[in-house]
PDB file of N, CA and C in Angstrom:
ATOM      1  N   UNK A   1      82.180 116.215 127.191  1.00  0.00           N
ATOM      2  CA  UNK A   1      82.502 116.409 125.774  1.00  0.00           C
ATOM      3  C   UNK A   1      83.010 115.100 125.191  1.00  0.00           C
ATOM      4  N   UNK A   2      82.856 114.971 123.938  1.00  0.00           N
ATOM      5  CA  UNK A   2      83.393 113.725 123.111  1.00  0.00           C
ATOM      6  C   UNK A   2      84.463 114.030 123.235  1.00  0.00           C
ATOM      7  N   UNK A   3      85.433 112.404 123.580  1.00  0.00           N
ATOM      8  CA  UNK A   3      86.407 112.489 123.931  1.00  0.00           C
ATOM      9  C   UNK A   3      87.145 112.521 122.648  1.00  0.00           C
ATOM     10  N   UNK A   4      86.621 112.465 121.145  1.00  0.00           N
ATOM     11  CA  UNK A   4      87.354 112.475 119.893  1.00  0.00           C
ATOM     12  C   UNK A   4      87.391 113.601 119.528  1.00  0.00           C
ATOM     13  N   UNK A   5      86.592 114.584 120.448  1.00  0.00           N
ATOM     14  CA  UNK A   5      86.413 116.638 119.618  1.00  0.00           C
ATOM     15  C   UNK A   5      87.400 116.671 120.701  1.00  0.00           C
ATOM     16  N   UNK A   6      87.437 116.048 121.691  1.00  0.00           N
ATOM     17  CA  UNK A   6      88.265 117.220 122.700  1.00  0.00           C
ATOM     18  C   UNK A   6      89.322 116.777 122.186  1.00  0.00           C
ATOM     19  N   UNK A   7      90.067 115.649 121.728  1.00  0.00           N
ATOM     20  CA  UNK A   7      91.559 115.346 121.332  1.00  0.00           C
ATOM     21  C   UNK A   7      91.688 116.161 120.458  1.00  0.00           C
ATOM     22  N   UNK A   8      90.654 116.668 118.994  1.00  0.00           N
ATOM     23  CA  UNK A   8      91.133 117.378 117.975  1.00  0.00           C
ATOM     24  C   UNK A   8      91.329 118.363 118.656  1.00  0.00           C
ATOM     25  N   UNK A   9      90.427 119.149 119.361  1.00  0.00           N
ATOM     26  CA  UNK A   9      90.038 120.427 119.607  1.00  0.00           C
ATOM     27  C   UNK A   9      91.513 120.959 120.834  1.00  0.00           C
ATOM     28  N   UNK A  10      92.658 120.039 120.911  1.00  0.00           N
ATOM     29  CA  UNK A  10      93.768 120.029 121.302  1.00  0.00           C
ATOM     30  C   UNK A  10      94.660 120.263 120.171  1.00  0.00           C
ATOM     31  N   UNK A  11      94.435 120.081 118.838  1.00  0.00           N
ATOM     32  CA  UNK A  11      95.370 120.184 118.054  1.00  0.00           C
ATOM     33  C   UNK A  11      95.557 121.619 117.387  1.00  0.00           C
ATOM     34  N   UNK A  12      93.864 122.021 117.257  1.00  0.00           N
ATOM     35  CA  UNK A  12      94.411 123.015 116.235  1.00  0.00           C
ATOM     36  C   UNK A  12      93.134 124.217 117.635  1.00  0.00           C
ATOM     37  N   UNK A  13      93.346 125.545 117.018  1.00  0.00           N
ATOM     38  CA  UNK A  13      92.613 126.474 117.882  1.00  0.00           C
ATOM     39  C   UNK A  13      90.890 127.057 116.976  1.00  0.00           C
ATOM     40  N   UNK A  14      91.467 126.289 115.843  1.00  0.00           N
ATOM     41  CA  UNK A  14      90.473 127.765 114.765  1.00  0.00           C
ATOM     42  C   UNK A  14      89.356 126.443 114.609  1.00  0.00           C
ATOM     43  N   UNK A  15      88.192 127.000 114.766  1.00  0.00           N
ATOM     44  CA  UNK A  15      86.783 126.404 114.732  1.00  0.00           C
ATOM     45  C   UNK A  15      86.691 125.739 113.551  1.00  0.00           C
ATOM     46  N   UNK A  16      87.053 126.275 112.604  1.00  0.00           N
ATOM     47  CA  UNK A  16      86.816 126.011 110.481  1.00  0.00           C
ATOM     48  C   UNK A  16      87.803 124.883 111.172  1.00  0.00           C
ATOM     49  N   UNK A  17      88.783 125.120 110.965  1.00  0.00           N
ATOM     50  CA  UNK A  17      90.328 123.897 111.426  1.00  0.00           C
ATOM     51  C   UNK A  17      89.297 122.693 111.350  1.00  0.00           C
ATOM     52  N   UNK A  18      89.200 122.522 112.937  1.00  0.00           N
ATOM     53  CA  UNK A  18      88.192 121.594 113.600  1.00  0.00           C
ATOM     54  C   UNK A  18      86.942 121.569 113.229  1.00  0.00           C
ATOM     55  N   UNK A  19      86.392 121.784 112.522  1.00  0.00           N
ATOM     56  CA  UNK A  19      85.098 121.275 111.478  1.00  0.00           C
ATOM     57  C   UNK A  19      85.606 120.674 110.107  1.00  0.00           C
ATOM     58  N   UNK A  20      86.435 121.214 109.720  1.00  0.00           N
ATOM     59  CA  UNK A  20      87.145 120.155 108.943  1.00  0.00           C
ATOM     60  C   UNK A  20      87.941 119.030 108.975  1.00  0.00           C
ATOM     61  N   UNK A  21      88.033 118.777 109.590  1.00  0.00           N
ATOM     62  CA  UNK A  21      88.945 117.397 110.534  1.00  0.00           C
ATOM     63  C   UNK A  21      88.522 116.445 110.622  1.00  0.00           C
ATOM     64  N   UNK A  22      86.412 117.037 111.511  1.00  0.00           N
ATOM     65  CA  UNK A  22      85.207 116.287 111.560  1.00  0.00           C
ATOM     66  C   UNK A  22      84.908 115.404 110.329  1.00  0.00           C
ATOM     67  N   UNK A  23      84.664 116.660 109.424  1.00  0.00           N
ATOM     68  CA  UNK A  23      83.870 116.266 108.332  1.00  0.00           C
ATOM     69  C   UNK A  23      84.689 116.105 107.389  1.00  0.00           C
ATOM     70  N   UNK A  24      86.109 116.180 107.452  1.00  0.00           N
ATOM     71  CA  UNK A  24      87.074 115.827 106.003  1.00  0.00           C
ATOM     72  C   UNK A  24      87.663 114.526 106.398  1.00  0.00           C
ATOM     73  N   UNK A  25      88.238 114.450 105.227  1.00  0.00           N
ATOM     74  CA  UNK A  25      88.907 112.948 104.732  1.00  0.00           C
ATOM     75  C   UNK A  25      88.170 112.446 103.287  1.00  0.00           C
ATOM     76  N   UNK A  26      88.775 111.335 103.231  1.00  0.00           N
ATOM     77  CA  UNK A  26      88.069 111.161 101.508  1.00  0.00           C
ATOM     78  C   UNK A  26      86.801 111.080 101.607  1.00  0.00           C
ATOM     79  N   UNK A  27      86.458 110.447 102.356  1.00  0.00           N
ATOM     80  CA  UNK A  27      85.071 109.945 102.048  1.00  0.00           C
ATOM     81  C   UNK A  27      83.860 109.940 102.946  1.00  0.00           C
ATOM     82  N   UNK A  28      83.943 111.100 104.574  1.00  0.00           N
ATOM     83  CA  UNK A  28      83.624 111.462 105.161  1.00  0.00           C
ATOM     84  C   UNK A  28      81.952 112.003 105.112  1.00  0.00           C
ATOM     85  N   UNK A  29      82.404 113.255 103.866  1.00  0.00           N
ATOM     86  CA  UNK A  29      81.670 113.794 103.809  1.00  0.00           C
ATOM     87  C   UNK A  29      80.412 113.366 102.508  1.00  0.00           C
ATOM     88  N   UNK A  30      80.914 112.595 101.802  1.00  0.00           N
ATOM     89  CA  UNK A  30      79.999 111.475 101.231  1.00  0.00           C
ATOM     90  C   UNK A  30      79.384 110.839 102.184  1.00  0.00           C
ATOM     91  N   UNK A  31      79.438 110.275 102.846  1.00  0.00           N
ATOM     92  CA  UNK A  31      78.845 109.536 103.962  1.00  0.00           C
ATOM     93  C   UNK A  31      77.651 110.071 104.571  1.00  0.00           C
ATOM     94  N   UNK A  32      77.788 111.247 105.145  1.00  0.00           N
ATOM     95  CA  UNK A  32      76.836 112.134 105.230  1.00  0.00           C
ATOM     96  C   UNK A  32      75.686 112.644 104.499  1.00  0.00           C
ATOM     97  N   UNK A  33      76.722 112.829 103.110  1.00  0.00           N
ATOM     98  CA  UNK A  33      75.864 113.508 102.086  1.00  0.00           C
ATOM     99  C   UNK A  33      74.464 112.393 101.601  1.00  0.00           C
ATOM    100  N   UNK A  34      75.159 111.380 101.603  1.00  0.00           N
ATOM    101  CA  UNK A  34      73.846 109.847 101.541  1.00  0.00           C
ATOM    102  C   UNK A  34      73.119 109.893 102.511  1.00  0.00           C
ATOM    103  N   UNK A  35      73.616 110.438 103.589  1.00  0.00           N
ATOM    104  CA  UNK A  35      72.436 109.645 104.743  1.00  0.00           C
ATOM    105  C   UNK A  35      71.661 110.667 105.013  1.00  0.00           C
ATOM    106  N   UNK A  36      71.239 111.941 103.895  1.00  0.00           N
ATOM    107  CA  UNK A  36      70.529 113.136 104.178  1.00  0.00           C
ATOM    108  C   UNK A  36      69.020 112.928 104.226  1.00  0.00           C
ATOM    109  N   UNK A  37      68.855 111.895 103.354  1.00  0.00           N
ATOM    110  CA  UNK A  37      67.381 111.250 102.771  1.00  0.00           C
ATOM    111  C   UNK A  37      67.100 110.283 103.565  1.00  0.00           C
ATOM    112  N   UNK A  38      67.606 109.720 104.626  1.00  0.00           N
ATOM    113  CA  UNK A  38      67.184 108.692 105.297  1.00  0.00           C
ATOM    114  C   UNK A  38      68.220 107.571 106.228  1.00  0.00           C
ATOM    115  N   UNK A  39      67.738 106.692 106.751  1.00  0.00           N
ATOM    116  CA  UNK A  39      68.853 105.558 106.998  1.00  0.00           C
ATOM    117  C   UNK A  39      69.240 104.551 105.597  1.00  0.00           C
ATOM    118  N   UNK A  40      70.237 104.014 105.986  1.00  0.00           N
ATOM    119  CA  UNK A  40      70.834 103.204 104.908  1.00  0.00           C
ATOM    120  C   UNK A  40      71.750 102.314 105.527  1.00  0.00           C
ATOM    121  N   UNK A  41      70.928 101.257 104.589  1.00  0.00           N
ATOM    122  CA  UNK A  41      72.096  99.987 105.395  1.00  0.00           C
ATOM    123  C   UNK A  41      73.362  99.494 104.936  1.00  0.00           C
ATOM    124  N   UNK A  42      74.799  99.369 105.690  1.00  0.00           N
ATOM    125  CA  UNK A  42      75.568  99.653 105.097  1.00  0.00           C
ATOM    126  C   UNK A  42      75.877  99.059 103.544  1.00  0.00           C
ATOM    127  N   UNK A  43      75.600  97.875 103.207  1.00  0.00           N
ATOM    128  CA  UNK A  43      76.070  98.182 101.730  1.00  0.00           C
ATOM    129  C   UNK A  43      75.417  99.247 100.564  1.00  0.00           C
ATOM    130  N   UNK A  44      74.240  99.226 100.973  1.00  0.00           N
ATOM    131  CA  UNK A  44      73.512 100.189 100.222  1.00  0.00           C
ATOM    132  C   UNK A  44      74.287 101.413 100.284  1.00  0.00           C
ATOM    133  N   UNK A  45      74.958 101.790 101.578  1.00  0.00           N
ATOM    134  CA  UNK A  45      75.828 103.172 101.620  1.00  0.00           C
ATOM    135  C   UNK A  45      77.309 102.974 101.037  1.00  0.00           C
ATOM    136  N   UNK A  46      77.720 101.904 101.317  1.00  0.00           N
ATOM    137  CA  UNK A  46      78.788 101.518 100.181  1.00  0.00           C
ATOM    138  C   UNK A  46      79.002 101.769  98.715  1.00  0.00           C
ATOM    139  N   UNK A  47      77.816 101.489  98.595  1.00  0.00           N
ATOM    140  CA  UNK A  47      77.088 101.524  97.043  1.00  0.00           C
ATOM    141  C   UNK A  47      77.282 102.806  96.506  1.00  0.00           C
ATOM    142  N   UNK A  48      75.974 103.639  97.172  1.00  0.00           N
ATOM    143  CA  UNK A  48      76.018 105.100  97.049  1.00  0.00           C
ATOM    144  C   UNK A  48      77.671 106.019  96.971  1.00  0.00           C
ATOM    145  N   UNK A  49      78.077 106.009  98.201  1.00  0.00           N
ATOM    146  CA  UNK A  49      79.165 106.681  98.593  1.00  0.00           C
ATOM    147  C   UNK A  49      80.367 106.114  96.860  1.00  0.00           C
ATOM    148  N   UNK A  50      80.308 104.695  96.775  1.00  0.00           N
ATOM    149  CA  UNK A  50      81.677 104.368  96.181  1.00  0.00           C
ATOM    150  C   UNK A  50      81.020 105.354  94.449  1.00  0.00           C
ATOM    151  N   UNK A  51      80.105 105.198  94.196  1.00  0.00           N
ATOM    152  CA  UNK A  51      78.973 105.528  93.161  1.00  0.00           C
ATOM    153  C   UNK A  51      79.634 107.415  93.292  1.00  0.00           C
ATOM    154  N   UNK A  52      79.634 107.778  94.288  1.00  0.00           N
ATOM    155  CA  UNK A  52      79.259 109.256  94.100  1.00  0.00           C
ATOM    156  C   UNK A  52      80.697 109.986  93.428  1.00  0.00           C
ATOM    157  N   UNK A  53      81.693 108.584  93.699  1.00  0.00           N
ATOM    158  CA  UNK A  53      83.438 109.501  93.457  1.00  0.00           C
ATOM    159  C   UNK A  53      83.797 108.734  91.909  1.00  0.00           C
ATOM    160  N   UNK A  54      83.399 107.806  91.811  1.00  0.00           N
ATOM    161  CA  UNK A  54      83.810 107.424  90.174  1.00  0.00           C
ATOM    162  C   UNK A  54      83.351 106.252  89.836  1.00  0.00           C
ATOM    163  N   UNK A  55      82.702 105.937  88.442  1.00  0.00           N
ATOM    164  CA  UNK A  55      81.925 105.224  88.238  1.00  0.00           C
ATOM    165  C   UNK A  55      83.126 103.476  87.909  1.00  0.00           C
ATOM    166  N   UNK A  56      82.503 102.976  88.276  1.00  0.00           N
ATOM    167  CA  UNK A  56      83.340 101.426  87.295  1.00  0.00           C
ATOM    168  C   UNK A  56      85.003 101.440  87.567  1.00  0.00           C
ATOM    169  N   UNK A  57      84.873 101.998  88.584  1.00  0.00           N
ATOM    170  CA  UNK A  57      86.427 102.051  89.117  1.00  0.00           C
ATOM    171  C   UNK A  57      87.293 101.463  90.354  1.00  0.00           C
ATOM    172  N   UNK A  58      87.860 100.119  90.293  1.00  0.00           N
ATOM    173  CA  UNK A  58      88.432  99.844  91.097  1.00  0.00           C
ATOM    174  C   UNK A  58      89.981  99.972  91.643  1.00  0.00           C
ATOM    175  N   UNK A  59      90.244 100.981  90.956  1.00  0.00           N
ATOM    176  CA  UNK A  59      91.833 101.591  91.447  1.00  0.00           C
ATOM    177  C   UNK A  59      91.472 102.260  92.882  1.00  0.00           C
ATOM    178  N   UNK A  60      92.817 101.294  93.506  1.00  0.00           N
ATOM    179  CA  UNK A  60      92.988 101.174  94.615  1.00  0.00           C
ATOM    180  C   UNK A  60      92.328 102.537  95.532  1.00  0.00           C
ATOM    181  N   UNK A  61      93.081 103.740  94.991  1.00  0.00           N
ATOM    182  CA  UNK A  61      92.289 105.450  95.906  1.00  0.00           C
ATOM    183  C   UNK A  61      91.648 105.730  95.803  1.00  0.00           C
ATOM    184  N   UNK A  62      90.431 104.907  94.274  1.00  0.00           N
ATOM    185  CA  UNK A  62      89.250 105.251  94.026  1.00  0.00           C
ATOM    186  C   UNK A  62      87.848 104.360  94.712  1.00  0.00           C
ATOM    187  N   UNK A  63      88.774 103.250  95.446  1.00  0.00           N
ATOM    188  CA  UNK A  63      87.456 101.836  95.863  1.00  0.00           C
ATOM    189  C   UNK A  63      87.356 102.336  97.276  1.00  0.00           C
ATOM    190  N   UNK A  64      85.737 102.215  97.614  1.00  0.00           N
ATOM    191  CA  UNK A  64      85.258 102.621  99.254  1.00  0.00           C
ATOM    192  C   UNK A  64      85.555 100.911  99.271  1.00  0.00           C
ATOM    193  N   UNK A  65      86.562 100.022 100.288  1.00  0.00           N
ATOM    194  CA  UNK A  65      86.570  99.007 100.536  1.00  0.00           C
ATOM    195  C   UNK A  65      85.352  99.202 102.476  1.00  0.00           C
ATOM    196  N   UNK A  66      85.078  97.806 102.548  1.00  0.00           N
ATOM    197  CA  UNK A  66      84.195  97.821 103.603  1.00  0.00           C
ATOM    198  C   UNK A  66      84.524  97.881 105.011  1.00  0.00           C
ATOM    199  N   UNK A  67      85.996  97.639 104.659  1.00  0.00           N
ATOM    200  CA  UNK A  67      87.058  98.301 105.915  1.00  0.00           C
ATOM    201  C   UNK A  67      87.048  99.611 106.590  1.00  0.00           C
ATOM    202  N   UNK A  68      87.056 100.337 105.224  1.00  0.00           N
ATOM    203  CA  UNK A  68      87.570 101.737 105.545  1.00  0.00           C
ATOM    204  C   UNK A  68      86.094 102.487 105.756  1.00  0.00           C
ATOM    205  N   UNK A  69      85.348 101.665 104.985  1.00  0.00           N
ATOM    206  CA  UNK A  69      83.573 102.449 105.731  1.00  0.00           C
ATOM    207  C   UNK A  69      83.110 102.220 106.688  1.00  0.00           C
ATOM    208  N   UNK A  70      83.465 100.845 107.505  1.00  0.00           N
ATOM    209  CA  UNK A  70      83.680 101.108 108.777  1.00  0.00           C
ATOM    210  C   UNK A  70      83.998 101.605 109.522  1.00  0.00           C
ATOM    211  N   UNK A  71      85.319 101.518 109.352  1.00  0.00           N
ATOM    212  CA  UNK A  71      86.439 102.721 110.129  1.00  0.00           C
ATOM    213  C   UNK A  71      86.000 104.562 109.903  1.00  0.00           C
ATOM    214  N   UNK A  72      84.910 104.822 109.042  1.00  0.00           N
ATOM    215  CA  UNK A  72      84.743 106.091 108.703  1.00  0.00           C
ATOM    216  C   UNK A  72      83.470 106.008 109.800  1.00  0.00           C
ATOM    217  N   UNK A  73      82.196 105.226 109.647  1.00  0.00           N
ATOM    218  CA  UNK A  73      81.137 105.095 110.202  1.00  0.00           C
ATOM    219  C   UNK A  73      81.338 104.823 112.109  1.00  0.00           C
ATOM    220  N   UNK A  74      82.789 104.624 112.313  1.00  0.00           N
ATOM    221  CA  UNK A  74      82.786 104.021 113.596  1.00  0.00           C
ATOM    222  C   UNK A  74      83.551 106.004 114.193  1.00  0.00           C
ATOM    223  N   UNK A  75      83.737 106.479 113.513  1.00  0.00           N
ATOM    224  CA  UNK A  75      84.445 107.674 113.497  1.00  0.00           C
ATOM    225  C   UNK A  75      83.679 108.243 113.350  1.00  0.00           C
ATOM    226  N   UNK A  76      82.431 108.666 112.700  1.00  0.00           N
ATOM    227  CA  UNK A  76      81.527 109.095 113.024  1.00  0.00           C
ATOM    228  C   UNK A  76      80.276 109.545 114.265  1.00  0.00           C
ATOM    229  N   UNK A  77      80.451 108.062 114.262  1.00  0.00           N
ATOM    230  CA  UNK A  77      79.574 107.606 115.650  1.00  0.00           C
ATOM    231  C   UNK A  77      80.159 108.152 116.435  1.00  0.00           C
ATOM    232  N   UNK A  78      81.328 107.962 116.685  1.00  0.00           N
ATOM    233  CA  UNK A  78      82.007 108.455 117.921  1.00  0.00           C
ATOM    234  C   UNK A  78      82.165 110.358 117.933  1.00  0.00           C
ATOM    235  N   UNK A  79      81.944 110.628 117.047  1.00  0.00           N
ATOM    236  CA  UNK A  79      81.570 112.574 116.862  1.00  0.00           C
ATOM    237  C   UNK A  79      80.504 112.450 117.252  1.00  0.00           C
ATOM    238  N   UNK A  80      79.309 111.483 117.115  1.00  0.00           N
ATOM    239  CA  UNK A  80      77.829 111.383 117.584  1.00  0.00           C
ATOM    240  C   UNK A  80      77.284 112.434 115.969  1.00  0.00           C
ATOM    241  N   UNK A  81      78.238 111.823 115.606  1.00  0.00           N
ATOM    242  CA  UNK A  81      77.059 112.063 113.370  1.00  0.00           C
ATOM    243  C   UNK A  81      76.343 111.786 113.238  1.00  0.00           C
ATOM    244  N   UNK A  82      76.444 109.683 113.499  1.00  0.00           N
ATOM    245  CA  UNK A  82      75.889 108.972 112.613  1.00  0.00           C
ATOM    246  C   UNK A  82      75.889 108.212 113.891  1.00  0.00           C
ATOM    247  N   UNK A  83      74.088 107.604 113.930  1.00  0.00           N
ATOM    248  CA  UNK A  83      73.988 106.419 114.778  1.00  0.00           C
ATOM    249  C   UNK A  83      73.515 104.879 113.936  1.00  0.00           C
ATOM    250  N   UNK A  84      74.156 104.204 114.325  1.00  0.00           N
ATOM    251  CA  UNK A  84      73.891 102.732 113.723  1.00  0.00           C
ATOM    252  C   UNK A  84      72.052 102.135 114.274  1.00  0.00           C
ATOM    253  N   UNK A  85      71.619 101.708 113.622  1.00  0.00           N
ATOM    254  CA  UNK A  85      70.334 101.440 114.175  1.00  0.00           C
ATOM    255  C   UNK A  85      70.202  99.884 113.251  1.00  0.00           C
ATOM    256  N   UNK A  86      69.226  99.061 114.317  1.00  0.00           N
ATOM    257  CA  UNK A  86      68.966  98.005 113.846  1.00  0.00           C
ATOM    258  C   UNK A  86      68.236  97.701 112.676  1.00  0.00           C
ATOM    259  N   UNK A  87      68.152  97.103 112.022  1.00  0.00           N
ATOM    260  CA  UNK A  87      67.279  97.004 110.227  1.00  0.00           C
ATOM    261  C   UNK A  87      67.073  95.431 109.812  1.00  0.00           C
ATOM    262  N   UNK A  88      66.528  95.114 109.494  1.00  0.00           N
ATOM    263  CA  UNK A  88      65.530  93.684 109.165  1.00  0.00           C
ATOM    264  C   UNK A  88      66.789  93.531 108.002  1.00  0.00           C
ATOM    265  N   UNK A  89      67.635  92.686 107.780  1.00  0.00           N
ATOM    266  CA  UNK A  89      68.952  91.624 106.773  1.00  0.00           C
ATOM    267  C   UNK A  89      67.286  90.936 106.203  1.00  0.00           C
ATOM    268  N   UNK A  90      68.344  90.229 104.879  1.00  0.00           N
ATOM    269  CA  UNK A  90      67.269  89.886 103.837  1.00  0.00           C
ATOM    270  C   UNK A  90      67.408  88.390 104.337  1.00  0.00           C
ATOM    271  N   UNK A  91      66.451  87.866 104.365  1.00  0.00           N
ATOM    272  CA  UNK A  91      66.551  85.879 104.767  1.00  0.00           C
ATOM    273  C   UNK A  91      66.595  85.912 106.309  1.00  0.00           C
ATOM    274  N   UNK A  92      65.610  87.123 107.007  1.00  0.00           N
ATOM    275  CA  UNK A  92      65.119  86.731 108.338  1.00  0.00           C
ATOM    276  C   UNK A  92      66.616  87.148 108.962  1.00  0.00           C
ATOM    277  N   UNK A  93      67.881  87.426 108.237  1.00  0.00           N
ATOM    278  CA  UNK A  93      69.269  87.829 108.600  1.00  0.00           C
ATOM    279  C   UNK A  93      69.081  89.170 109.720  1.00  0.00           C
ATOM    280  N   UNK A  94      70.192  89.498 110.906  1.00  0.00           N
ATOM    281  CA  UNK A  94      70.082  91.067 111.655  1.00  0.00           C
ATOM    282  C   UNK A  94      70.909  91.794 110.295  1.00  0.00           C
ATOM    283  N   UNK A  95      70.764  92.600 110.230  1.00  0.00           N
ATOM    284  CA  UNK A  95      71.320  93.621 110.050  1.00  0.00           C
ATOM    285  C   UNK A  95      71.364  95.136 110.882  1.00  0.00           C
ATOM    286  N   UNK A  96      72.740  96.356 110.304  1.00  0.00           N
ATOM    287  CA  UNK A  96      72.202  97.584 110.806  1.00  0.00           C
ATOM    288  C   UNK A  96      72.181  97.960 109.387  1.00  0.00           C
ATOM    289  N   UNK A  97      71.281  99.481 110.097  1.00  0.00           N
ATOM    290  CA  UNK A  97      71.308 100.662 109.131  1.00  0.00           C
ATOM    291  C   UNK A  97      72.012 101.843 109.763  1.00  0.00           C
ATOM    292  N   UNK A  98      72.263 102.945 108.921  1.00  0.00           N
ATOM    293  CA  UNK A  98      73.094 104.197 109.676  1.00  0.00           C
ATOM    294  C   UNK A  98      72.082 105.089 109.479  1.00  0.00           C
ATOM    295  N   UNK A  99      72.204 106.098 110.637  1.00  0.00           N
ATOM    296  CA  UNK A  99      71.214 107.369 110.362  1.00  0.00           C
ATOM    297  C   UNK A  99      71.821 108.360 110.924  1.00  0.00           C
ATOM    298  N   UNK A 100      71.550 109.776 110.177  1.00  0.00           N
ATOM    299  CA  UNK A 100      72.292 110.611 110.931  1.00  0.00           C
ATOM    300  C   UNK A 100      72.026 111.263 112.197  1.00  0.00           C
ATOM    301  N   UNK A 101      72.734 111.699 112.856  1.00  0.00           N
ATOM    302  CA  UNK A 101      71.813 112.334 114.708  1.00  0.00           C
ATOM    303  C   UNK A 101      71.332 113.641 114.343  1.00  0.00           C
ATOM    304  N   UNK A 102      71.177 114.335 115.722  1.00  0.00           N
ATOM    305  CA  UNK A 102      70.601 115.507 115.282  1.00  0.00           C
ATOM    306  C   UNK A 102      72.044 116.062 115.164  1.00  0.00           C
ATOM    307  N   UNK A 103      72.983 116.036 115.370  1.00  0.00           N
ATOM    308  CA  UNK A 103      74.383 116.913 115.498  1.00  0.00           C
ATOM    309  C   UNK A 103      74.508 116.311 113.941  1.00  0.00           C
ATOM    310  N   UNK A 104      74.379 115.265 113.162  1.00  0.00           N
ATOM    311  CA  UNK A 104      74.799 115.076 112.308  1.00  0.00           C
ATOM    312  C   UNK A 104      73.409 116.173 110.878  1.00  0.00           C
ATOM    313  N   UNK A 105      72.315 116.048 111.460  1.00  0.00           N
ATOM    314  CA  UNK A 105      71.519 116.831 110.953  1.00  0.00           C
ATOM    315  C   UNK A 105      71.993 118.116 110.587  1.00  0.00           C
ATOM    316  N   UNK A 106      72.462 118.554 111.885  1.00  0.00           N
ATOM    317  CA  UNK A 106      73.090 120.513 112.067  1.00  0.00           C
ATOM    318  C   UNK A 106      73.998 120.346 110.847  1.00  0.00           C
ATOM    319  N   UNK A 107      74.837 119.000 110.480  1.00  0.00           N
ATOM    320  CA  UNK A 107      75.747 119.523 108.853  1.00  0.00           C
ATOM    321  C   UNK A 107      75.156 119.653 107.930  1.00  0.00           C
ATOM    322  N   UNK A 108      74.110 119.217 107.720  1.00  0.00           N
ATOM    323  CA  UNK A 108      73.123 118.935 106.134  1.00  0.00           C
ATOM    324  C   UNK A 108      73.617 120.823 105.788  1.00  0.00           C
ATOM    325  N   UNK A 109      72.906 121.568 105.888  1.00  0.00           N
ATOM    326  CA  UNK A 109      73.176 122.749 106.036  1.00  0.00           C
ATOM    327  C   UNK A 109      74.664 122.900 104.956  1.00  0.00           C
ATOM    328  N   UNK A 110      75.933 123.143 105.780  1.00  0.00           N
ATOM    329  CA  UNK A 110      76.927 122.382 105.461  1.00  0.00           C
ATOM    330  C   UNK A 110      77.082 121.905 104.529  1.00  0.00           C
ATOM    331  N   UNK A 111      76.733 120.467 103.986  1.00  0.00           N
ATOM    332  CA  UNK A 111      76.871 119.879 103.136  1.00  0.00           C
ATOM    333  C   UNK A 111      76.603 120.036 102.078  1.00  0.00           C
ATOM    334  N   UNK A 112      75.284 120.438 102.053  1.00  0.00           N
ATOM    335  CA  UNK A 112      74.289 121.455 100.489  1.00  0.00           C
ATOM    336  C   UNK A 112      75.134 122.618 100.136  1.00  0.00           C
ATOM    337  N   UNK A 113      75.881 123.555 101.153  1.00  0.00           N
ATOM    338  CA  UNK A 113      76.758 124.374 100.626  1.00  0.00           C
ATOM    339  C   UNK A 113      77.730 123.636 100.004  1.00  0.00           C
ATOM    340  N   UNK A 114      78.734 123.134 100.820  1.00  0.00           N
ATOM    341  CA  UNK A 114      79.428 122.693  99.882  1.00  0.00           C
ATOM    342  C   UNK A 114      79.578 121.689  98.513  1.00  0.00           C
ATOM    343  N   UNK A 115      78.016 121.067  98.554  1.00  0.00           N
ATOM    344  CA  UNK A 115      77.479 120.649  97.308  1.00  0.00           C
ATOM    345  C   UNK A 115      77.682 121.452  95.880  1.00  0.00           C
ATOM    346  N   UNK A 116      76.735 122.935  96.592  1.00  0.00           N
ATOM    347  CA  UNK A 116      76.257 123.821  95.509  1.00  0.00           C
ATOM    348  C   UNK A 116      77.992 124.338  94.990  1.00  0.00           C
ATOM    349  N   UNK A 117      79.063 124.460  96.435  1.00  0.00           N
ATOM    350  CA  UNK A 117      80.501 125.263  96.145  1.00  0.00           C
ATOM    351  C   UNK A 117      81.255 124.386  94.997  1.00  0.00           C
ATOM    352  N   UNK A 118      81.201 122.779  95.475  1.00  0.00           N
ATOM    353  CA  UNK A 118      81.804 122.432  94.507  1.00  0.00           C
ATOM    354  C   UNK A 118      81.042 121.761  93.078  1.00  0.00           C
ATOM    355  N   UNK A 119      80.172 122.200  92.990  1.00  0.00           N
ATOM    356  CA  UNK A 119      79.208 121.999  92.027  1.00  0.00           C
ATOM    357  C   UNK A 119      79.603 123.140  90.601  1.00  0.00           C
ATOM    358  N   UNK A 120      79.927 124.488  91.135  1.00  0.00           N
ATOM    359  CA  UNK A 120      80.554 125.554  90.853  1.00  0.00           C
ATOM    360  C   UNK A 120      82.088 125.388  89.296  1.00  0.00           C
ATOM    361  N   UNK A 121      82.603 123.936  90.175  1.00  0.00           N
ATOM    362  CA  UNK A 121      84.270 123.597  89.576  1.00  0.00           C
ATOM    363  C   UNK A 121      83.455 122.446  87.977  1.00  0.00           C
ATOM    364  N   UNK A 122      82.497 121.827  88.367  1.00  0.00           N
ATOM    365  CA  UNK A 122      82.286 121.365  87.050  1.00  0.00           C
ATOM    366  C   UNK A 122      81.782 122.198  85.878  1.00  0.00           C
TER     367      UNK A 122
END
């Protein structure tokens, strides 16, 4: 077992609990929600994700900095969500791209619900 489900899966007992843990935090489940259509390389998911919570806004709780999308994407990976894959950088440059796994697939599901749920509040 992933050694990051089995630490949660120490904290709390209730399944919902621990699927939310996975997939919550600010900007978690944005992350996901972008990478439904394909891979994306990270600024492009920067882009998207910072795009999806407020437009022209750089206050501090509102900016995806490239820190913390790391730190979300490396947290991911390690649930086995999201795998990093290699991608052609512009000027002959490496780059990656992110894609989701099949465990990260099983949320799409998931995600469209809670699309359509909080789609509901606007």
């Amino acid at each position: 077992m992933n050694p990051e489900i089995a630490k949660q899966k120490k904290r709390v007992v209730c399944p919902v609990e621990l699927a939310l843990r996975i997939l919550g935090g600010k900007w978690r489940g944005s992350i996901l929600y972008q990478l439904i259509g394909g891979p994306l390389a990270f600024n492009a998911l920067k882009d998207r994700v910072q795009d999806a919570v407020v437009c022209n806004s750089l206050e501090e709780d509102h900016y995806l900095s490239a820190k913390v999308l790391a730190e979300h994407l490396a947290m991911l990976q390690e649930y086995e969500l999201v795998v990093k894959i290699p991608a052609n950088g512009t000027n002959g440059t490496s780059a990656h791209a992110y894609s989701l796994t099949e465990k990260g697939k099983s949320a799409v599901p998931l995600l469209m619900d809670l699309f359509d749920w909080g789609n509901t509040f606007y």
